[in-house]
C-alpha atoms as a PDB file:
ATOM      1  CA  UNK A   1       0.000   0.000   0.000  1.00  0.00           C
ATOM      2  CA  UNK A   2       3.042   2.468  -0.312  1.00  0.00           C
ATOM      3  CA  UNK A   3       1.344   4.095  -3.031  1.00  0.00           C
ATOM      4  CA  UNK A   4      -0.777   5.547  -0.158  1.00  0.00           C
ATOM      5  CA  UNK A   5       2.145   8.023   0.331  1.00  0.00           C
ATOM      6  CA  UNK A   6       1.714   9.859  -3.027  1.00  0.00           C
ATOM      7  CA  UNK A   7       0.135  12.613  -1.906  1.00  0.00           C
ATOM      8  CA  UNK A   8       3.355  13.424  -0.266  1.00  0.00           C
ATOM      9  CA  UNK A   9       5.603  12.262  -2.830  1.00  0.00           C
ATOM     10  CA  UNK A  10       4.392  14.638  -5.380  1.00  0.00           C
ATOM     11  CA  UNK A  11       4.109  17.658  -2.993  1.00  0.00           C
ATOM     12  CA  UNK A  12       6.599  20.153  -1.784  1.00  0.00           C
ATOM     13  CA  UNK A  13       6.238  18.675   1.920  1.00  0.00           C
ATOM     14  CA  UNK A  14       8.924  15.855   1.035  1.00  0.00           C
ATOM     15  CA  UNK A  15      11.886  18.231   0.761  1.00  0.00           C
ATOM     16  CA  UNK A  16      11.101  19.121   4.910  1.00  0.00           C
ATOM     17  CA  UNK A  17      10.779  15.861   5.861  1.00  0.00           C
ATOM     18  CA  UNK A  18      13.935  14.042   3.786  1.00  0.00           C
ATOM     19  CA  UNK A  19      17.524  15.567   4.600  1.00  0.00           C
ATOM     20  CA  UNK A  20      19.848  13.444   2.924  1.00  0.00           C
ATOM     21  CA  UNK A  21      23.270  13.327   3.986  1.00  0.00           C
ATOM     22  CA  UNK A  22      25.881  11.863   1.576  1.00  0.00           C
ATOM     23  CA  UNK A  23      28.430  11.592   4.229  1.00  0.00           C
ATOM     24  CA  UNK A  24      29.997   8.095   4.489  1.00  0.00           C
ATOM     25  CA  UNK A  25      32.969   6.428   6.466  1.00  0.00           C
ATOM     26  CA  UNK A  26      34.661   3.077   5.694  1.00  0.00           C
ATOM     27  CA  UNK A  27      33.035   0.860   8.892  1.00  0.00           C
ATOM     28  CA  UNK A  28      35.582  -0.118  11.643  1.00  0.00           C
ATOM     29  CA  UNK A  29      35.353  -1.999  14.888  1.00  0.00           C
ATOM     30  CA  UNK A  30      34.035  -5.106  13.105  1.00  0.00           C
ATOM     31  CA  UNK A  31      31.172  -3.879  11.419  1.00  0.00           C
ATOM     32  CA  UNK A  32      31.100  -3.598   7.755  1.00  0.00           C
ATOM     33  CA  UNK A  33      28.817  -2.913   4.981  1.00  0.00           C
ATOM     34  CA  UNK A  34      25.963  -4.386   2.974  1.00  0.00           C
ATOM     35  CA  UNK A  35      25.121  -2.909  -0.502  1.00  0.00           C
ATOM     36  CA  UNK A  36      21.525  -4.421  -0.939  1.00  0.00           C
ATOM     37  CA  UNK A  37      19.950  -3.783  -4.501  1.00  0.00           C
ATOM     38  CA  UNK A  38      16.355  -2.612  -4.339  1.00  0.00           C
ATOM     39  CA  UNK A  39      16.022  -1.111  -8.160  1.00  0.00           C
ATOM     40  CA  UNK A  40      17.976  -1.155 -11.245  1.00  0.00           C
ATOM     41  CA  UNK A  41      21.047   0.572 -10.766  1.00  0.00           C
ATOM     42  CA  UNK A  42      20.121   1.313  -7.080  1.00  0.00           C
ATOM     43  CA  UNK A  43      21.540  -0.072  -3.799  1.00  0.00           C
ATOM     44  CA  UNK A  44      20.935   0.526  -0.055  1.00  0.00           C
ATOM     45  CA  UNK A  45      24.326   0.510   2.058  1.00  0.00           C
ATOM     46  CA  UNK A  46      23.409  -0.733   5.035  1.00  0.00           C
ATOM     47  CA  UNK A  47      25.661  -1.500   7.972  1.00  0.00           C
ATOM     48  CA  UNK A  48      26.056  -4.528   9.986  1.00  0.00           C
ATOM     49  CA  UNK A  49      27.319  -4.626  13.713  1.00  0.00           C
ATOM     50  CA  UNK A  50      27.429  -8.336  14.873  1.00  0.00           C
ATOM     51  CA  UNK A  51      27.588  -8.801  18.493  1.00  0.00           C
ATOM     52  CA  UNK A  52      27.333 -12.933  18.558  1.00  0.00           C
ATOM     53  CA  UNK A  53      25.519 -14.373  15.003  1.00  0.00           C
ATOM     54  CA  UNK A  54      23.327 -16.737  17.038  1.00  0.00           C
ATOM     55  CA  UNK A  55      21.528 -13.782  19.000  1.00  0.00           C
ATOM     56  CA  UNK A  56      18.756 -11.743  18.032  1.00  0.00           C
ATOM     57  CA  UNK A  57      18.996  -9.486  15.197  1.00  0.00           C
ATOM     58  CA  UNK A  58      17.286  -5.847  15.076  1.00  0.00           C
ATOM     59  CA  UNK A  59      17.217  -4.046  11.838  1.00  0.00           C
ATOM     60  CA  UNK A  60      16.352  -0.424  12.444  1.00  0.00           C
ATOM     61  CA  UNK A  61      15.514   2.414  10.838  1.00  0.00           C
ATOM     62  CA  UNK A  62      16.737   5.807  11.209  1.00  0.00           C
ATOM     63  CA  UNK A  63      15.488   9.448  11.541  1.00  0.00           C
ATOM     64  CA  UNK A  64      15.473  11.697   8.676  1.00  0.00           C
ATOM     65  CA  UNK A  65      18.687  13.722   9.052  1.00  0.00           C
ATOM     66  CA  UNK A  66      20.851  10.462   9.658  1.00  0.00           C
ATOM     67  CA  UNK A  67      23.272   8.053   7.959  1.00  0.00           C
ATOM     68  CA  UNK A  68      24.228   4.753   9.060  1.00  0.00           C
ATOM     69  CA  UNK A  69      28.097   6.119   9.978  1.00  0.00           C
ATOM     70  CA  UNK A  70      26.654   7.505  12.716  1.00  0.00           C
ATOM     71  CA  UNK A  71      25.704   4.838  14.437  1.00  0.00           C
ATOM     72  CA  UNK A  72      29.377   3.475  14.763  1.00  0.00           C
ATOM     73  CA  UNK A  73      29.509   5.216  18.151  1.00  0.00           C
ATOM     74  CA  UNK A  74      26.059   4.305  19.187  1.00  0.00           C
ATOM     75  CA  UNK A  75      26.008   0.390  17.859  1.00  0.00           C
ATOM     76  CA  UNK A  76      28.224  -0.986  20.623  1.00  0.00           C
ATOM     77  CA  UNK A  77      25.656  -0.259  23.395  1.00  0.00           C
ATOM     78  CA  UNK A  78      23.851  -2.830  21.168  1.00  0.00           C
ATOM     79  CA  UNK A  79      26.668  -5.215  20.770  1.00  0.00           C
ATOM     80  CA  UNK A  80      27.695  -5.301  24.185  1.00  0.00           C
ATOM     81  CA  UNK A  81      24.315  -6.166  25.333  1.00  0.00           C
ATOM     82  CA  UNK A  82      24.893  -9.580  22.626  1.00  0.00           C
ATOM     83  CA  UNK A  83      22.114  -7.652  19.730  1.00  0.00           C
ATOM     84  CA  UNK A  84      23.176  -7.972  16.608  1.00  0.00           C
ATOM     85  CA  UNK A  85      22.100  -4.219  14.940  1.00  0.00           C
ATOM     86  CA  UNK A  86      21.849  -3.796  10.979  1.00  0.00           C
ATOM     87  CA  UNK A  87      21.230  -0.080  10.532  1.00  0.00           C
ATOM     88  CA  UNK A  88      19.533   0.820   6.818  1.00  0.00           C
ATOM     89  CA  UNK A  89      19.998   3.952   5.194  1.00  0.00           C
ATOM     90  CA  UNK A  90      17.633   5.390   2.532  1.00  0.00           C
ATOM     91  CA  UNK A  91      18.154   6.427  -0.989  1.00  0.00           C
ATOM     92  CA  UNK A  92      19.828   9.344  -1.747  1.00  0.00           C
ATOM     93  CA  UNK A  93      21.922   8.579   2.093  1.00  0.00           C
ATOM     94  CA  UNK A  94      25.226   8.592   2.752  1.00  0.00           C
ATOM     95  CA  UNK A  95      26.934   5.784  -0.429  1.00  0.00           C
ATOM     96  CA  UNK A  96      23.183   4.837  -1.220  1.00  0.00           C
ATOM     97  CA  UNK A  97      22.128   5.525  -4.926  1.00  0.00           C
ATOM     98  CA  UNK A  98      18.093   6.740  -5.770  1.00  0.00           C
ATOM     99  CA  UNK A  99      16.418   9.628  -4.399  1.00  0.00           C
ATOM    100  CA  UNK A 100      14.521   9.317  -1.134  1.00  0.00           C
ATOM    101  CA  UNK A 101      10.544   9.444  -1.330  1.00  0.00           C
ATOM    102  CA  UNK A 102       7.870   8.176   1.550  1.00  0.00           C
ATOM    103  CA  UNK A 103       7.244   5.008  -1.158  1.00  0.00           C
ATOM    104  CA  UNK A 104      10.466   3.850  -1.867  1.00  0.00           C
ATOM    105  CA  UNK A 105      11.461   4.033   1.541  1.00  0.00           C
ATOM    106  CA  UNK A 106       8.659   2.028   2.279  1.00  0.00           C
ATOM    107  CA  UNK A 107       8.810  -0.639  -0.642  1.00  0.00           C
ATOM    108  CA  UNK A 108      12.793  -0.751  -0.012  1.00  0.00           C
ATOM    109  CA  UNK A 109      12.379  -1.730   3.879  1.00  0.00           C
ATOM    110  CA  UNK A 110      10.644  -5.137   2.815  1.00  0.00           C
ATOM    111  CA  UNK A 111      13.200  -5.295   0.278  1.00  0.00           C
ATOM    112  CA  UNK A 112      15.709  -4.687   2.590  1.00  0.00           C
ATOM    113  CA  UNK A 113      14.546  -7.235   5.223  1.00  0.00           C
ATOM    114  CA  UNK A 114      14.148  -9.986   2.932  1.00  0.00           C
ATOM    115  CA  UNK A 115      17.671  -9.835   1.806  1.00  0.00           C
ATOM    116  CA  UNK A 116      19.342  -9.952   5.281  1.00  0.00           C
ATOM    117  CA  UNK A 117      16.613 -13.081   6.002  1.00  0.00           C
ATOM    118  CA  UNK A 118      18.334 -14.860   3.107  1.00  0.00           C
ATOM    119  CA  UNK A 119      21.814 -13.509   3.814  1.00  0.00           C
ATOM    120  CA  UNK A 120      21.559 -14.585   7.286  1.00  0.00           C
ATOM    121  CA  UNK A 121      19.884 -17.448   7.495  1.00  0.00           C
ATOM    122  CA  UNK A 122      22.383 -18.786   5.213  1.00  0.00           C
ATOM    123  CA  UNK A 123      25.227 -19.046   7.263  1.00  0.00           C
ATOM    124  CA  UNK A 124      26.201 -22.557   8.172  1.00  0.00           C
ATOM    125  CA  UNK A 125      26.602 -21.674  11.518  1.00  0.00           C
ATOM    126  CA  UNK A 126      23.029 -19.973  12.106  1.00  0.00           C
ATOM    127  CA  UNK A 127      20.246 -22.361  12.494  1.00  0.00           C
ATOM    128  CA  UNK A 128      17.481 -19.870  12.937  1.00  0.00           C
ATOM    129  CA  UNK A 129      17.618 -16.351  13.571  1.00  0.00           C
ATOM    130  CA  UNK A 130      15.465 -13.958  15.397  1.00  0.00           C
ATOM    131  CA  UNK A 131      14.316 -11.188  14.238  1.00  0.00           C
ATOM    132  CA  UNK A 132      13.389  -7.823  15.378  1.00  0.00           C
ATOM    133  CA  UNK A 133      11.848  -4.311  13.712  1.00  0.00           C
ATOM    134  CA  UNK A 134      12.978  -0.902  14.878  1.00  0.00           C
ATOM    135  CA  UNK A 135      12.336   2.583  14.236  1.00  0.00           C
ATOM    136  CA  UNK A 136      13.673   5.737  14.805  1.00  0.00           C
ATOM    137  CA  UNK A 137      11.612   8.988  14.367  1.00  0.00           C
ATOM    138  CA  UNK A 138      10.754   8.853  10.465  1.00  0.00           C
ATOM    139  CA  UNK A 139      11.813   5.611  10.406  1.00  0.00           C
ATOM    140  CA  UNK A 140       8.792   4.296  12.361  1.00  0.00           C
ATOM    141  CA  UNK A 141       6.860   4.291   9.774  1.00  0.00           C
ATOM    142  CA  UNK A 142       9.081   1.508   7.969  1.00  0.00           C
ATOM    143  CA  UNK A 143       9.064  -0.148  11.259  1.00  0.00           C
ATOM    144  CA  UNK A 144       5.053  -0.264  10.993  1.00  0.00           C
ATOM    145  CA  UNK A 145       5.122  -1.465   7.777  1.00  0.00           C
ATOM    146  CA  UNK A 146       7.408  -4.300   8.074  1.00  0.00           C
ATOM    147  CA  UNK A 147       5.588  -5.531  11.530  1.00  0.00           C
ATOM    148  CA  UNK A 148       2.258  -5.839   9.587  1.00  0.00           C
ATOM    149  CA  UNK A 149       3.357  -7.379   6.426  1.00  0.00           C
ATOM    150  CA  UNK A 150       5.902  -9.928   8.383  1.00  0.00           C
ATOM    151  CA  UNK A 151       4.177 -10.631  11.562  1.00  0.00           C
ATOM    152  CA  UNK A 152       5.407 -14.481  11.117  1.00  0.00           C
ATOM    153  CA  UNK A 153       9.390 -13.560  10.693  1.00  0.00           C
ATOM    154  CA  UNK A 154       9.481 -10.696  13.316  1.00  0.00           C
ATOM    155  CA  UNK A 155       9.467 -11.342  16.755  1.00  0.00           C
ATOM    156  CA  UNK A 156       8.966  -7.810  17.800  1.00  0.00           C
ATOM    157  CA  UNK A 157       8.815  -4.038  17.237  1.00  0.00           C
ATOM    158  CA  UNK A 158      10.762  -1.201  18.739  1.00  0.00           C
ATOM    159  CA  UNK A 159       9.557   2.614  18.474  1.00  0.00           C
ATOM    160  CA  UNK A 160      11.570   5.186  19.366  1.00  0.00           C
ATOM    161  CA  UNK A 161      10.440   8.201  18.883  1.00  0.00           C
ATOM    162  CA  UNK A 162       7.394   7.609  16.165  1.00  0.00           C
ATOM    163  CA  UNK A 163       4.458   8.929  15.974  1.00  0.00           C
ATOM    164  CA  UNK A 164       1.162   8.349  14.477  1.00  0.00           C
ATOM    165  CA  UNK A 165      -0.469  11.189  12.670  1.00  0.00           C
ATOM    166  CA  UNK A 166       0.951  12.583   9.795  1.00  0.00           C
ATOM    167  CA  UNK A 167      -1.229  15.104   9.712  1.00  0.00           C
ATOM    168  CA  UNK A 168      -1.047  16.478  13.314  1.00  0.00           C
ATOM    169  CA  UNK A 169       2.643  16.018  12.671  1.00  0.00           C
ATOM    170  CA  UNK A 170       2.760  18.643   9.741  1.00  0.00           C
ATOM    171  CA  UNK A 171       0.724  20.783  11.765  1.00  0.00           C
ATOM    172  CA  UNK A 172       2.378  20.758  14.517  1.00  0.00           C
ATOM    173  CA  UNK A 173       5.648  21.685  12.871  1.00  0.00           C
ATOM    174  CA  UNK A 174       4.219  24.279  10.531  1.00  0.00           C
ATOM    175  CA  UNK A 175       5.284  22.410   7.479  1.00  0.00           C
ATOM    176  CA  UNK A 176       3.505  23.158   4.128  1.00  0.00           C
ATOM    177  CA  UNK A 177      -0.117  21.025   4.018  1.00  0.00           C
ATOM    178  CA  UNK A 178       0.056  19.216   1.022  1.00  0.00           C
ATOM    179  CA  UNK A 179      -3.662  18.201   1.395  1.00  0.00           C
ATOM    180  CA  UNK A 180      -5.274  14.631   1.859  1.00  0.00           C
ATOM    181  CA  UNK A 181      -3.015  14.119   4.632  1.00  0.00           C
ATOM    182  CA  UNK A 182      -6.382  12.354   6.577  1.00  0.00           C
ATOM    183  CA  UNK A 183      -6.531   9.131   4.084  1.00  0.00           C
ATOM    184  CA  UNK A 184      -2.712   8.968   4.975  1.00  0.00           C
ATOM    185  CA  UNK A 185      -3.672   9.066   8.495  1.00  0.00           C
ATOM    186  CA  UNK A 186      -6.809   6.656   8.486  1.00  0.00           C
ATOM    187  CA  UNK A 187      -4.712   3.921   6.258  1.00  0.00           C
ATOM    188  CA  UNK A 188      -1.422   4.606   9.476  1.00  0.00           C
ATOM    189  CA  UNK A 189      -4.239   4.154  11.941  1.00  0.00           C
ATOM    190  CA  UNK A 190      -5.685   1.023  10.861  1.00  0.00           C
ATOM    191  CA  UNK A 191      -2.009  -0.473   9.934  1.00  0.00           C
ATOM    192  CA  UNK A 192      -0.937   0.348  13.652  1.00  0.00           C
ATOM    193  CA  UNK A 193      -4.246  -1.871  14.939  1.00  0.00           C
ATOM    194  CA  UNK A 194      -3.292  -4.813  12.451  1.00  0.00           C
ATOM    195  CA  UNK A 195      -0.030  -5.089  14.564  1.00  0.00           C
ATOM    196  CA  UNK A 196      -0.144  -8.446  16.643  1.00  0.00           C
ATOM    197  CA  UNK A 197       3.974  -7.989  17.727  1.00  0.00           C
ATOM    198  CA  UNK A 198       5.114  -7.790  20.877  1.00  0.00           C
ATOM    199  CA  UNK A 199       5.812  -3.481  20.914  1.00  0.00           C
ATOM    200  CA  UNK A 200       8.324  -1.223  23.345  1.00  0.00           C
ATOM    201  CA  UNK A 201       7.617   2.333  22.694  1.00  0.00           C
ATOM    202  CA  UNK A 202      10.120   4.145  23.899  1.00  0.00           C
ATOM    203  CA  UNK A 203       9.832   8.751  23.797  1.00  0.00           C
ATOM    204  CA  UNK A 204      11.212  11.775  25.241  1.00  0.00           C
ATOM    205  CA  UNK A 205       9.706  13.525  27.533  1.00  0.00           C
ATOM    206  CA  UNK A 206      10.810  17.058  26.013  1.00  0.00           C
ATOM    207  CA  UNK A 207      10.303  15.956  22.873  1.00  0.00           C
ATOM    208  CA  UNK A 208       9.515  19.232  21.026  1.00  0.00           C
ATOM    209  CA  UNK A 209       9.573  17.805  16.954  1.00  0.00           C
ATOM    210  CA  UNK A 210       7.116  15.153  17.971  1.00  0.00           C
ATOM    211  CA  UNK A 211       5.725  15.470  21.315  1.00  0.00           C
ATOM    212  CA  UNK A 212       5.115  12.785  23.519  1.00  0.00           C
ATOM    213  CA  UNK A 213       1.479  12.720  23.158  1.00  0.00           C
ATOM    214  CA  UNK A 214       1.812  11.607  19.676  1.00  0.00           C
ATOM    215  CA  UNK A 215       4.138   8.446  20.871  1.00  0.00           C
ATOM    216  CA  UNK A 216       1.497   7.376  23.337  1.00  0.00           C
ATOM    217  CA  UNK A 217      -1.305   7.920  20.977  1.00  0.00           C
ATOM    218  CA  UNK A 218       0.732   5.648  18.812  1.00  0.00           C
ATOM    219  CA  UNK A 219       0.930   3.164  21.510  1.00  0.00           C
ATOM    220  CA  UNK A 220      -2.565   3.207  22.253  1.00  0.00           C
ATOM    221  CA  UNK A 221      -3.498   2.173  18.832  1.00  0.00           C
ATOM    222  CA  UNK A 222      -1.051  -0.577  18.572  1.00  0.00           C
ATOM    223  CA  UNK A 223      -2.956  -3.918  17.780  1.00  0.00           C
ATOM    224  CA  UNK A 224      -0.260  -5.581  20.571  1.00  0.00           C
ATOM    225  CA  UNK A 225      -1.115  -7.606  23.234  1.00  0.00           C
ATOM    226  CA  UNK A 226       2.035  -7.131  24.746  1.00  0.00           C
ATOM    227  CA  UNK A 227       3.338  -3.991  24.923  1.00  0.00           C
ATOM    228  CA  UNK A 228       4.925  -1.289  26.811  1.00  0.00           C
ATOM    229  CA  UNK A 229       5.194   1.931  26.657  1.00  0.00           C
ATOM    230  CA  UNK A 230       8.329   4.124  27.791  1.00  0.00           C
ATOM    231  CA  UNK A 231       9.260   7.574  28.585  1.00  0.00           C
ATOM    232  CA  UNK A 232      12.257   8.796  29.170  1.00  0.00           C
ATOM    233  CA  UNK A 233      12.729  11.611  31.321  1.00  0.00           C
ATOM    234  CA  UNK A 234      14.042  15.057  30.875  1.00  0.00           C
ATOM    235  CA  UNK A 235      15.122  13.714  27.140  1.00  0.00           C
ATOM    236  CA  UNK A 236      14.016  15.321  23.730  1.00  0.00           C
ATOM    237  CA  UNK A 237      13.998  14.171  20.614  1.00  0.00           C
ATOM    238  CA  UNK A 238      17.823  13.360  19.234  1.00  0.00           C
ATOM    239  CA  UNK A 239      19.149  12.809  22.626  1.00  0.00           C
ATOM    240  CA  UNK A 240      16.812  10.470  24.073  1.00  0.00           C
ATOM    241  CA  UNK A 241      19.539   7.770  24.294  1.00  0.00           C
ATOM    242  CA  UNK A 242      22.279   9.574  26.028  1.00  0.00           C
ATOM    243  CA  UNK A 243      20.084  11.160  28.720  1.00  0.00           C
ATOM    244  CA  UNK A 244      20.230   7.611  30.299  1.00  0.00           C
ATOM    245  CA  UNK A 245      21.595   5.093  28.417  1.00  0.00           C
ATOM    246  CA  UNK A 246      21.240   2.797  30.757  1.00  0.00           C
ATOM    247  CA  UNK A 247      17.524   3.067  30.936  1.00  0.00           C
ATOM    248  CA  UNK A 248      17.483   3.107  27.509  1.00  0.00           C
ATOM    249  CA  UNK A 249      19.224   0.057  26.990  1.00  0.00           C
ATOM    250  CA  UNK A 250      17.669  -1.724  29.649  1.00  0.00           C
ATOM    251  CA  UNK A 251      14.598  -1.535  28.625  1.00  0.00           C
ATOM    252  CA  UNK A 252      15.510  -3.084  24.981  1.00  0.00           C
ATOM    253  CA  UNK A 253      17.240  -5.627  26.327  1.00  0.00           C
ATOM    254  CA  UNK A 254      14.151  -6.447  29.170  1.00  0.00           C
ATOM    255  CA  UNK A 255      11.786  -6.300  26.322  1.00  0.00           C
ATOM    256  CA  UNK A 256      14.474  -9.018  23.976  1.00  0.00           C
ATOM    257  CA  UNK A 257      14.221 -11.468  27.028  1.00  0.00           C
ATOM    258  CA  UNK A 258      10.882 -10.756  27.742  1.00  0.00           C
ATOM    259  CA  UNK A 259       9.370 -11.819  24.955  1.00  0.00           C
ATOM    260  CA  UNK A 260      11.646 -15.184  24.646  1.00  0.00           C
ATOM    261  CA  UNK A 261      13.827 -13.865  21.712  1.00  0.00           C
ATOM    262  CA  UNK A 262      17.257 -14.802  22.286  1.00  0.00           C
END
């Protein structure tokens, strides 16, 4: 249903709500790259950080004004807590070819996920892997997408940050209204109740580009049995992971082990 996003695509909204970055540094530490081909002549770099191959796996999507080089410095919380992280980028991001819109970043997370099932779950030494669905700001709304199309290969979904109305969203932020912003909303809404995934929602409390209200409503709406919601305190929107990191962190990793994924 990405075509849903149109009304976007083809308005002047989608140069406020895409700022793509084409900075790009070789990976180090022992995580490298994955050029993954979603169209002709177009590859997503995404970047792998393996903690220990037979642990869960969380593929996550970013916010708007981010590559994947910079989460070199915030991966190893990840790693050292034995989660594997593969961080996407979008097109038109950091070594990634294209041009970003609100349907290719949609069609390109299922692409995206598929491959690193198949790349994966072909190692010799991986029986079966489990997998987990997080976004970041913007990049909730891949995370949405991929938890209702692939509710039988995801063990979970991790907000941080999302929201759930578009259109409150745009308002809020004074952005240019490109119009028809409520069939976006109505098709986010009823994708949000199809969920059936575990869910951690986790949101500043200062959160001034998308308030905290909007993370809750999200949560509300969730179709999840299980799920819990999260705020962090005194944090805003880009530095809700540093305020406490160990909060932050701990609350992933209760969530992992909560909800039997290795």
């Amino acid at each position: 249903m990405a075509y849903i996003y149109r009304f976007i695509d083809q308005s002047s909204l989608l140069r406020f709500l895409f700022y793509p970055r084409r900075q790009h540094q070789k990976a180090r530490d022992g995580a490298f790259d994955l050029a993954v081909p979603v169209d002709s002549n177009v590859d997503i770099l995404c970047r792998v950080y393996p903690a220990e191959p037979a642990n869960c796996w969380i593929l996550y999507f970013h916010g708007n004004g981010e590559v994947v080089s910079d989460y070199d410095t915030i991966a190893p919380a990840y790693t050292a807590a034995g989660i594997n992280l593969l961080v996407a980028d979008y097109r038109g991001y950091g070594a990634s070819g294209g041009t970003p819109t609100f349907k290719n970043m949609v069609d390109d997370a299922g692409v995206i996920f598929e491959y690193a099932l198949k790349k994966f779950s072909n190692d010799k030494d991986v029986q079966e892997l489990s997998w987990l669905v997080m976004g970041r700001s913007l990049g909730s709304i891949s995370a949405l997408e991929l938890a209702a199309k692939y509710p039988g290969q995801l063990k979970g979904l991790i907000i941080e940050s999302g929201f759930l109305s578009v259109d409150r969203l745009v308002r809020h932020l004074g952005l240019p209204d490109p119009g028809n912003l409520t069939s976006i909303e109505d098709y986010y809404r009823k994708l949000a109740t199809r969920i059936v995934l575990p869910a951690l929602v986790l949101h500043g409390e200062w959160d001034r580009l998308v308030p905290y209200e909007q993370g809750r409503e999200l949560f509300d709406v969730l179709g999840s049995k299980t799920k819990k919601m999260v705020r962090i305190e005194k944090a805003d929107h880009n530095n809700i992971m540093f305020v406490d990191r160990v909060k932050y962190m701990q609350e992933i990793s209760n969530f992992i082990s909560e909800t039997g994924v290795r």
